[in-house]
PDB file of N, CA and C in Angstrom:
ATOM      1  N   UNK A   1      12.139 -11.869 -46.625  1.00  0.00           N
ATOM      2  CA  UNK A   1      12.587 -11.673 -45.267  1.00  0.00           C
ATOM      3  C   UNK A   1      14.109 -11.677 -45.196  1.00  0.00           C
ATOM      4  N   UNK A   2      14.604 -12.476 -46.072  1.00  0.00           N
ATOM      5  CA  UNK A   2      16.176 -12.428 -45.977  1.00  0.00           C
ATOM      6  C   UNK A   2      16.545 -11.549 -46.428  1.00  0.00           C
ATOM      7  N   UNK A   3      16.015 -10.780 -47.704  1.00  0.00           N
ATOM      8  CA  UNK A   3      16.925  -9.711 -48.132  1.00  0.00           C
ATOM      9  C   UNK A   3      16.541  -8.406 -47.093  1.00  0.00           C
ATOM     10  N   UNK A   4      15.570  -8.488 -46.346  1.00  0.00           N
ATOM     11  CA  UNK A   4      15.481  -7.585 -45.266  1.00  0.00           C
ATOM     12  C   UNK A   4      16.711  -7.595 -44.210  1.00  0.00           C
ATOM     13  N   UNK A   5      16.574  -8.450 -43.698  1.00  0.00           N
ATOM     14  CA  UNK A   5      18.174  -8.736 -42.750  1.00  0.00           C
ATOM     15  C   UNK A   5      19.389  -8.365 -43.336  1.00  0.00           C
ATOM     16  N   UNK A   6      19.383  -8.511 -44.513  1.00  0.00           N
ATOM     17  CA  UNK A   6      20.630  -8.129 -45.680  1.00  0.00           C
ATOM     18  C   UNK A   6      21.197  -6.973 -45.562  1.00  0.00           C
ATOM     19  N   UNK A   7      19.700  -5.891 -45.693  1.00  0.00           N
ATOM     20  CA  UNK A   7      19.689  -4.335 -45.706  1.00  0.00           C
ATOM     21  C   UNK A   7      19.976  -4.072 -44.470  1.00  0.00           C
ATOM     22  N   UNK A   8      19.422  -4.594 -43.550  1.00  0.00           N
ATOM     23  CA  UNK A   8      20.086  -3.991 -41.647  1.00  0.00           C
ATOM     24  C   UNK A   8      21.229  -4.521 -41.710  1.00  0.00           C
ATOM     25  N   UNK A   9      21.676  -5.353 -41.903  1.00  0.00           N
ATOM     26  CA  UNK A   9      23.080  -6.141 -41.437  1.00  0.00           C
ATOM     27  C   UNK A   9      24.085  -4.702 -42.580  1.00  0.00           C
ATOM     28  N   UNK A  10      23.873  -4.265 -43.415  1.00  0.00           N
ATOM     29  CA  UNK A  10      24.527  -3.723 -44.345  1.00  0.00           C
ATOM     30  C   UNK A  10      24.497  -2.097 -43.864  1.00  0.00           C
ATOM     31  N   UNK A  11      23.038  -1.494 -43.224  1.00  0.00           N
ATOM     32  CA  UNK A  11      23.013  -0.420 -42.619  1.00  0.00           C
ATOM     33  C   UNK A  11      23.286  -0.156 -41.535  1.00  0.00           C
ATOM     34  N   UNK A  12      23.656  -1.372 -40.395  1.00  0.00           N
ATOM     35  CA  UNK A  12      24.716  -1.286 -39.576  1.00  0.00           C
ATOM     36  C   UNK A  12      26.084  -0.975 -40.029  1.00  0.00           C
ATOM     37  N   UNK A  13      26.383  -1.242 -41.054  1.00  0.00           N
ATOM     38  CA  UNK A  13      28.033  -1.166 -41.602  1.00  0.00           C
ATOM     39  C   UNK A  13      28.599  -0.309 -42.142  1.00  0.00           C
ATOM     40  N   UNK A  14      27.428   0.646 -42.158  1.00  0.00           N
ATOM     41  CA  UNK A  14      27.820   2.564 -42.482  1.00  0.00           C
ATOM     42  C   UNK A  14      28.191   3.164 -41.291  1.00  0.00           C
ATOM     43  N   UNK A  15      29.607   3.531 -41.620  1.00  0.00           N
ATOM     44  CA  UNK A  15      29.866   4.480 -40.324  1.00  0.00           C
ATOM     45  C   UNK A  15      29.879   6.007 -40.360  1.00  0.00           C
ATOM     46  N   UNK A  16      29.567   6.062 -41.592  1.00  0.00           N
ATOM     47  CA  UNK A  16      29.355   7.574 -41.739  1.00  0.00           C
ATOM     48  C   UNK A  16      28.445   8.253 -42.850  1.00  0.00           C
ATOM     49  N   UNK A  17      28.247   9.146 -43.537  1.00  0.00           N
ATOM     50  CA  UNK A  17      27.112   9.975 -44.333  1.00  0.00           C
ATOM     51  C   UNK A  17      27.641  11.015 -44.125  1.00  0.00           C
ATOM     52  N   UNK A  18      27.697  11.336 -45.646  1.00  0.00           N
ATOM     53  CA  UNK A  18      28.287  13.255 -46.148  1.00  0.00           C
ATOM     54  C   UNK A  18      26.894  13.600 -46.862  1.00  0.00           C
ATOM     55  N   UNK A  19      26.154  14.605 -46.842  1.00  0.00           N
ATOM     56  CA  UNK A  19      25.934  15.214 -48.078  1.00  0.00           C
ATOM     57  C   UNK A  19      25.858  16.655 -48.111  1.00  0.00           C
ATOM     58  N   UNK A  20      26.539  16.924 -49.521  1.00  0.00           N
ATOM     59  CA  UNK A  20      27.109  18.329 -49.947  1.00  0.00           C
ATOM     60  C   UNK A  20      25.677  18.965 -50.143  1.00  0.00           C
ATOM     61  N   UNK A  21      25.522  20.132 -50.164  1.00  0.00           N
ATOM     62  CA  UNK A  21      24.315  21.049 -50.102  1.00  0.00           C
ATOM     63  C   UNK A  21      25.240  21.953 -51.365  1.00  0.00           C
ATOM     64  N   UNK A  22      23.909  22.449 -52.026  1.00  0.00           N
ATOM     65  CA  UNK A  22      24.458  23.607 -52.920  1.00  0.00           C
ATOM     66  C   UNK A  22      23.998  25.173 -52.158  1.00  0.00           C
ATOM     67  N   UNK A  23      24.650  25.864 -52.259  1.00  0.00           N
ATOM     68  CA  UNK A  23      24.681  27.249 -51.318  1.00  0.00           C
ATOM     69  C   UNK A  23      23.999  27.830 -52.323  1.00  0.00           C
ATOM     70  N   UNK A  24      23.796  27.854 -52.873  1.00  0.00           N
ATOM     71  CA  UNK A  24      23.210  28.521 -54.557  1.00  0.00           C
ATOM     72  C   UNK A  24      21.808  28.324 -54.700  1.00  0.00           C
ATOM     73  N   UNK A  25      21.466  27.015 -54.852  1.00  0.00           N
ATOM     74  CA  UNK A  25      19.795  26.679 -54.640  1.00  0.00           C
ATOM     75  C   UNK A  25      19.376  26.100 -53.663  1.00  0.00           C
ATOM     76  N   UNK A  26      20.013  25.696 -52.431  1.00  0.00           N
ATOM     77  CA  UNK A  26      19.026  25.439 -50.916  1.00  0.00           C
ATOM     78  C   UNK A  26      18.357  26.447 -50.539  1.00  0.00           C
ATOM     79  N   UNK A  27      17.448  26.072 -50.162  1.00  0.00           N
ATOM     80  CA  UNK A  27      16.442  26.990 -49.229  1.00  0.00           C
ATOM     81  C   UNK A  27      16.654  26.534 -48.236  1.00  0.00           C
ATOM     82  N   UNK A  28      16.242  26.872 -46.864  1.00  0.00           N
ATOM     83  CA  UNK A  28      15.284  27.284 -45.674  1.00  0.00           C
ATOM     84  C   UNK A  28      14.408  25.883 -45.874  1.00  0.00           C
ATOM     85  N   UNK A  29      13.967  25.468 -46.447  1.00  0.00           N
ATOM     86  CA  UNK A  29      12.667  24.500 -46.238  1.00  0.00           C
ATOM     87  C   UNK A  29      13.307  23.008 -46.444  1.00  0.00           C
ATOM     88  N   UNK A  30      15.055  22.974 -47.531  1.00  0.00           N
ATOM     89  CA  UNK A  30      15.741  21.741 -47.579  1.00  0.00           C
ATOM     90  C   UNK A  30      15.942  21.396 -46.301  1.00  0.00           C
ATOM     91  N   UNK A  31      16.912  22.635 -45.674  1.00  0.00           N
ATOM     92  CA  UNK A  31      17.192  22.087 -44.349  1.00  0.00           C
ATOM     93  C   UNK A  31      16.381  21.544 -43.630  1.00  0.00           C
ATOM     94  N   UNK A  32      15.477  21.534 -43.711  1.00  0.00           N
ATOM     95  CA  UNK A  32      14.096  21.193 -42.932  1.00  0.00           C
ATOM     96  C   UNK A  32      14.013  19.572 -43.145  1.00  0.00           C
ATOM     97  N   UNK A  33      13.929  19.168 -44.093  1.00  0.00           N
ATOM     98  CA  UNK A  33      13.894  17.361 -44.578  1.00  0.00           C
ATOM     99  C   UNK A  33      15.412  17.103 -43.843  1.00  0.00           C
ATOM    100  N   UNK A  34      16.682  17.748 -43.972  1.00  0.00           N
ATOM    101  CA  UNK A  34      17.145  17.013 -43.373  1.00  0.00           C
ATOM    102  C   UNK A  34      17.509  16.427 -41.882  1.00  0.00           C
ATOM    103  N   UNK A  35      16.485  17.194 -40.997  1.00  0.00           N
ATOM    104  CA  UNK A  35      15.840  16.548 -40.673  1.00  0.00           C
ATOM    105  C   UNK A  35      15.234  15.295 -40.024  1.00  0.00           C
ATOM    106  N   UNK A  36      14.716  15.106 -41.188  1.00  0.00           N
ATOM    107  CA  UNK A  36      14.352  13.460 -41.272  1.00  0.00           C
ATOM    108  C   UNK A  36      15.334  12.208 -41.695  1.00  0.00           C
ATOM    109  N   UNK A  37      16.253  12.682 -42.605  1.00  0.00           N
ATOM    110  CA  UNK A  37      17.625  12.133 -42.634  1.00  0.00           C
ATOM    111  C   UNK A  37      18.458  11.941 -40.964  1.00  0.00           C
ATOM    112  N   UNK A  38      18.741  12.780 -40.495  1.00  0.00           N
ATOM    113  CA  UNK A  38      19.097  12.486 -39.059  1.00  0.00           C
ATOM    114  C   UNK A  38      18.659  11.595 -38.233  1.00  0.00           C
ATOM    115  N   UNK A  39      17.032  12.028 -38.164  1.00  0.00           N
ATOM    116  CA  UNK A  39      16.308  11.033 -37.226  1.00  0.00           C
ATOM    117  C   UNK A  39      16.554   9.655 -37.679  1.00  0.00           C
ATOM    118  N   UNK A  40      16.227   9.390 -39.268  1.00  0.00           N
ATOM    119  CA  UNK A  40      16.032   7.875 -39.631  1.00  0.00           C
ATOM    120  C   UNK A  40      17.798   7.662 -39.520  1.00  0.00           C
ATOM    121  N   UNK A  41      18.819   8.046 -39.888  1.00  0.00           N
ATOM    122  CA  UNK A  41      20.484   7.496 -39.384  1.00  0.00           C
ATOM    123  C   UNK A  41      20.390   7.033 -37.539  1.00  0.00           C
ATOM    124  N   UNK A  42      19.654   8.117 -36.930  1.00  0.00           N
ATOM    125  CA  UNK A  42      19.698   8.244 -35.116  1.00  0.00           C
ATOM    126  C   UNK A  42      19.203   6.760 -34.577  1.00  0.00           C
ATOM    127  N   UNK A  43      18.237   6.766 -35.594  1.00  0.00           N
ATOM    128  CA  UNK A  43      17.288   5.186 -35.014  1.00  0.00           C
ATOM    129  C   UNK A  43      17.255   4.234 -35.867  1.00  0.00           C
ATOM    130  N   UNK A  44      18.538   3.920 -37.114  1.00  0.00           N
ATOM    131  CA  UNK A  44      19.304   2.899 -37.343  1.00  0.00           C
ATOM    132  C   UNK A  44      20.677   2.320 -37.109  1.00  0.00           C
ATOM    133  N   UNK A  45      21.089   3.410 -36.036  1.00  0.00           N
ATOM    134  CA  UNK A  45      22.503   3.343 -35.495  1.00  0.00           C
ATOM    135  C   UNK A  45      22.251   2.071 -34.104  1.00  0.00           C
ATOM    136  N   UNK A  46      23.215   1.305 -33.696  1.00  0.00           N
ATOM    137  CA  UNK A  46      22.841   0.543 -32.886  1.00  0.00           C
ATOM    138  C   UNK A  46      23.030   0.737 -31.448  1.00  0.00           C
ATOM    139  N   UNK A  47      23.077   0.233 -30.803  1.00  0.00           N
ATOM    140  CA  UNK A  47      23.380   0.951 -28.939  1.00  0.00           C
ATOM    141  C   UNK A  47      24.768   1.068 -28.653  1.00  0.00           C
ATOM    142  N   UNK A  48      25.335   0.199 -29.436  1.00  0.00           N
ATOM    143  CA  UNK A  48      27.020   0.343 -29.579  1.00  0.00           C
ATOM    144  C   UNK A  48      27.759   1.559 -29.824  1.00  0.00           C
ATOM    145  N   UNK A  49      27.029   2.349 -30.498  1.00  0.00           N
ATOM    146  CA  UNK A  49      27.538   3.517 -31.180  1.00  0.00           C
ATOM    147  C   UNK A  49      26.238   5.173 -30.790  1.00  0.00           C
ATOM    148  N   UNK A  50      27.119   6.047 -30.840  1.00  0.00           N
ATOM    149  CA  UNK A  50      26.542   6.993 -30.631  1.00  0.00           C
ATOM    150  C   UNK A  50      26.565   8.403 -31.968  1.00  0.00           C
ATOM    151  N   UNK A  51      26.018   8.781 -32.734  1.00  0.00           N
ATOM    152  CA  UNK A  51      25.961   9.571 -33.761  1.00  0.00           C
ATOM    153  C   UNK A  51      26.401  11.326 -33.421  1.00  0.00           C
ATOM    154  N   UNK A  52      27.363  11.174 -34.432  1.00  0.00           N
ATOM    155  CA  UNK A  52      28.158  12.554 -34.364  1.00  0.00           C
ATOM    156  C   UNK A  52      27.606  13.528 -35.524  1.00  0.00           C
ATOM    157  N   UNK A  53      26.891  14.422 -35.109  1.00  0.00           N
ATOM    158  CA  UNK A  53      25.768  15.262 -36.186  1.00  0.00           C
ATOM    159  C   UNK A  53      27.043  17.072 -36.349  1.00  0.00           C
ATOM    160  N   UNK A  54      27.913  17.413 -37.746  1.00  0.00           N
ATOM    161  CA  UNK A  54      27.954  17.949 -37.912  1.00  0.00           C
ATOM    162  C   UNK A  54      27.489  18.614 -39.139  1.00  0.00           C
ATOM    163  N   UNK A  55      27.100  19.942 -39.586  1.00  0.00           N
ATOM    164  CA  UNK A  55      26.210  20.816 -39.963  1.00  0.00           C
ATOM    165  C   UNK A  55      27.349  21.654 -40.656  1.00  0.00           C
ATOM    166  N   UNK A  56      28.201  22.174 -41.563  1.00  0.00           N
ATOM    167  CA  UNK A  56      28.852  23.231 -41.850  1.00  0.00           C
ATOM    168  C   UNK A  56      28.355  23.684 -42.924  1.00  0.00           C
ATOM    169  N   UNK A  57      27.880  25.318 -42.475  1.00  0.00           N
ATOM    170  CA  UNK A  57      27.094  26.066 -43.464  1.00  0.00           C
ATOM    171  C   UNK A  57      28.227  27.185 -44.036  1.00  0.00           C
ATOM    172  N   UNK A  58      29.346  27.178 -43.980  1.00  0.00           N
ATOM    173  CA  UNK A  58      30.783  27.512 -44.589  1.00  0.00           C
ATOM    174  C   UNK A  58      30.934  26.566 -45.964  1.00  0.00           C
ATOM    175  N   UNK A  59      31.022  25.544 -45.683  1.00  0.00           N
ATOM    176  CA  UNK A  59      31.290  24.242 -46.956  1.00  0.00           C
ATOM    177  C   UNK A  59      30.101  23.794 -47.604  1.00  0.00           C
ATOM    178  N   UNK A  60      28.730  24.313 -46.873  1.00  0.00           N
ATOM    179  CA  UNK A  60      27.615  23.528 -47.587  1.00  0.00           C
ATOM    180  C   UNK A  60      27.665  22.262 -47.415  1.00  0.00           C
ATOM    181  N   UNK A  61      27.946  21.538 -46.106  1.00  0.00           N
ATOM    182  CA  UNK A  61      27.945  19.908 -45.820  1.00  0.00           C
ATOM    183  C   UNK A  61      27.155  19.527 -44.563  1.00  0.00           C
ATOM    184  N   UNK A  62      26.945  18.234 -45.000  1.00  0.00           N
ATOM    185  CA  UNK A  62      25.913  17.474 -43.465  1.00  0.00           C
ATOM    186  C   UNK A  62      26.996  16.629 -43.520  1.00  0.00           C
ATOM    187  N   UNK A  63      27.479  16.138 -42.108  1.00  0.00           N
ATOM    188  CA  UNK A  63      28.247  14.843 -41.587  1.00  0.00           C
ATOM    189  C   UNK A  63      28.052  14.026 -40.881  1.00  0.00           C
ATOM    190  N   UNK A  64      27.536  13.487 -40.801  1.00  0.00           N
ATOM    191  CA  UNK A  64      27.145  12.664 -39.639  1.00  0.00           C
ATOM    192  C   UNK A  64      27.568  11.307 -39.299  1.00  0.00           C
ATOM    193  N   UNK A  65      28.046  10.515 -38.322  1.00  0.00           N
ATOM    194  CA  UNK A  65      29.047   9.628 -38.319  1.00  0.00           C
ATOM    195  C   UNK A  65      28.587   8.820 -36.983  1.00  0.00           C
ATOM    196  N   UNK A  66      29.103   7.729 -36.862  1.00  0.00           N
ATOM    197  CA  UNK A  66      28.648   6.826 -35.601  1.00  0.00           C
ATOM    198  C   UNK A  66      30.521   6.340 -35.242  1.00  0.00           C
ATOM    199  N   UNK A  67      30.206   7.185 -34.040  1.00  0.00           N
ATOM    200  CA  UNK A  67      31.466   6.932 -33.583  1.00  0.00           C
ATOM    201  C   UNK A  67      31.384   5.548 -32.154  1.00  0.00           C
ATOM    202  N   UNK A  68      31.785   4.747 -31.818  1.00  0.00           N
ATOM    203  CA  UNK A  68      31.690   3.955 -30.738  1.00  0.00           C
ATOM    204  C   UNK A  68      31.659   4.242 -29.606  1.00  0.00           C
ATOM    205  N   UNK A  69      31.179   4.118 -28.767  1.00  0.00           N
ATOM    206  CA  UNK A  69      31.345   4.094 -27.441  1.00  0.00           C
ATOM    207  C   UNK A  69      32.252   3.413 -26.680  1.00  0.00           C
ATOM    208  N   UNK A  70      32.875   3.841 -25.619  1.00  0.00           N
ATOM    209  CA  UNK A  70      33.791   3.392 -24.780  1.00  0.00           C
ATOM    210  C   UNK A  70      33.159   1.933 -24.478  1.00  0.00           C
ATOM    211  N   UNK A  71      33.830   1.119 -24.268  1.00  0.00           N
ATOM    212  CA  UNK A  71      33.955  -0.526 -23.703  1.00  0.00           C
ATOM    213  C   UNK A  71      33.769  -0.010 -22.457  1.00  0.00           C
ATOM    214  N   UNK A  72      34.451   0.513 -21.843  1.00  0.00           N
ATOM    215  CA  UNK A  72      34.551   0.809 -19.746  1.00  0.00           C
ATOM    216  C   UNK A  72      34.204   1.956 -19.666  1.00  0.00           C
ATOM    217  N   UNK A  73      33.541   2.656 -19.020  1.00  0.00           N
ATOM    218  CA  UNK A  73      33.036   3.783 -18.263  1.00  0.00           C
ATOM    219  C   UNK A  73      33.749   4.238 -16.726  1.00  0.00           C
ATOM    220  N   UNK A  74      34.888   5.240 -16.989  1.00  0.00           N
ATOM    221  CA  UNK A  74      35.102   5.618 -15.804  1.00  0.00           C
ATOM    222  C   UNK A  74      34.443   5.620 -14.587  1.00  0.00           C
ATOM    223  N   UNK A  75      34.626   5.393 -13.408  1.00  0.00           N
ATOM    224  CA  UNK A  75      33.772   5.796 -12.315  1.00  0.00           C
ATOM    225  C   UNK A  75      34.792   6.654 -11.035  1.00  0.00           C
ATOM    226  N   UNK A  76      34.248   7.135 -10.973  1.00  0.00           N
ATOM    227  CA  UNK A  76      35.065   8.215  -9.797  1.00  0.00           C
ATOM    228  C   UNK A  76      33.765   7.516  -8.474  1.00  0.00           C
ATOM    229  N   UNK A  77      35.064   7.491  -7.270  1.00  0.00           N
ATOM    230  CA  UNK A  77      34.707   6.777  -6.429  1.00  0.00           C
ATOM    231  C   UNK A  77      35.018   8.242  -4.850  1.00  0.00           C
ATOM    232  N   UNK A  78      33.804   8.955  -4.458  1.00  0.00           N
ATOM    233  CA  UNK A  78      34.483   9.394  -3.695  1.00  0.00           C
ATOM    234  C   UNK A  78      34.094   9.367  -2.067  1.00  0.00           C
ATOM    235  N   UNK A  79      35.862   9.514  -1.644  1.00  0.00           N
ATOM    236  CA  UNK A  79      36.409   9.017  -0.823  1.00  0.00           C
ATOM    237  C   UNK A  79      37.545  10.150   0.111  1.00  0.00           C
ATOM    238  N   UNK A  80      37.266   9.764   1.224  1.00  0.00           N
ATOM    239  CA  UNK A  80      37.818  11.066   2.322  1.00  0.00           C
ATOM    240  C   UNK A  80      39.262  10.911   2.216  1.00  0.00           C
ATOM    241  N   UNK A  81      40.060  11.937   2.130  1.00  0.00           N
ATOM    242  CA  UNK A  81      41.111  12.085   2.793  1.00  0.00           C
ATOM    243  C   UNK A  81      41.968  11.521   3.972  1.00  0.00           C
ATOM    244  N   UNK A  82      42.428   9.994   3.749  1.00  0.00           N
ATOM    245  CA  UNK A  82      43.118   9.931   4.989  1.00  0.00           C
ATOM    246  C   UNK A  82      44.612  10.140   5.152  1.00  0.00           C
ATOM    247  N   UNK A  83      44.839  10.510   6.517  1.00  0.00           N
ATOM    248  CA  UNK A  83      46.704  10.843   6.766  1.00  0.00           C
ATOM    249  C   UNK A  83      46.994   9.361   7.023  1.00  0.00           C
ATOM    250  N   UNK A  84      48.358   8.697   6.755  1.00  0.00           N
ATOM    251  CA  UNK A  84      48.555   7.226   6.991  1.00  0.00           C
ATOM    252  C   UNK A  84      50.021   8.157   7.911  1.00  0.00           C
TER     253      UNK A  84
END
């Protein structure tokens, strides 16, 4: 059980994931598993953070990254026009 907590406490502490694709031997059906790589990063990321999914089929790369979320949330408050 402890070394379980070990592995979350440690897969919280990834803030990011590259992997290079070969343009040469991927198929059509790799892209497909990854996939499942996304989903399982999407729903080990924590509520703190929100996942940045880039794809470049120029470089042959997956990126994907957990960038934070704002602390404060703007709020626009609206409100009439008065003349003083």
């Amino acid at each position: 059980m402890k070394k379980i907590q070990e592995l979350k406490k440690l897969k919280n502490k990834i803030k990011g994931l590259s992997i290079e694709l070969d343009k040469n031997t991927t198929k059509l059906s790799d892209l497909d598993e990854l996939d499942g790589v996304i989903k399982d990063f999407k729903e080990e990321t924590d509520e703190k953070y929100e996942v940045d999914v880039n794809l470049d089929i120029a470089k042959g790369s997956l990126e994907l990254k957990r960038i934070r979320k704002p602390y404060l949330t703007l709020v626009e408050k609206n409100t009439k026009n008065k003349i003083l």
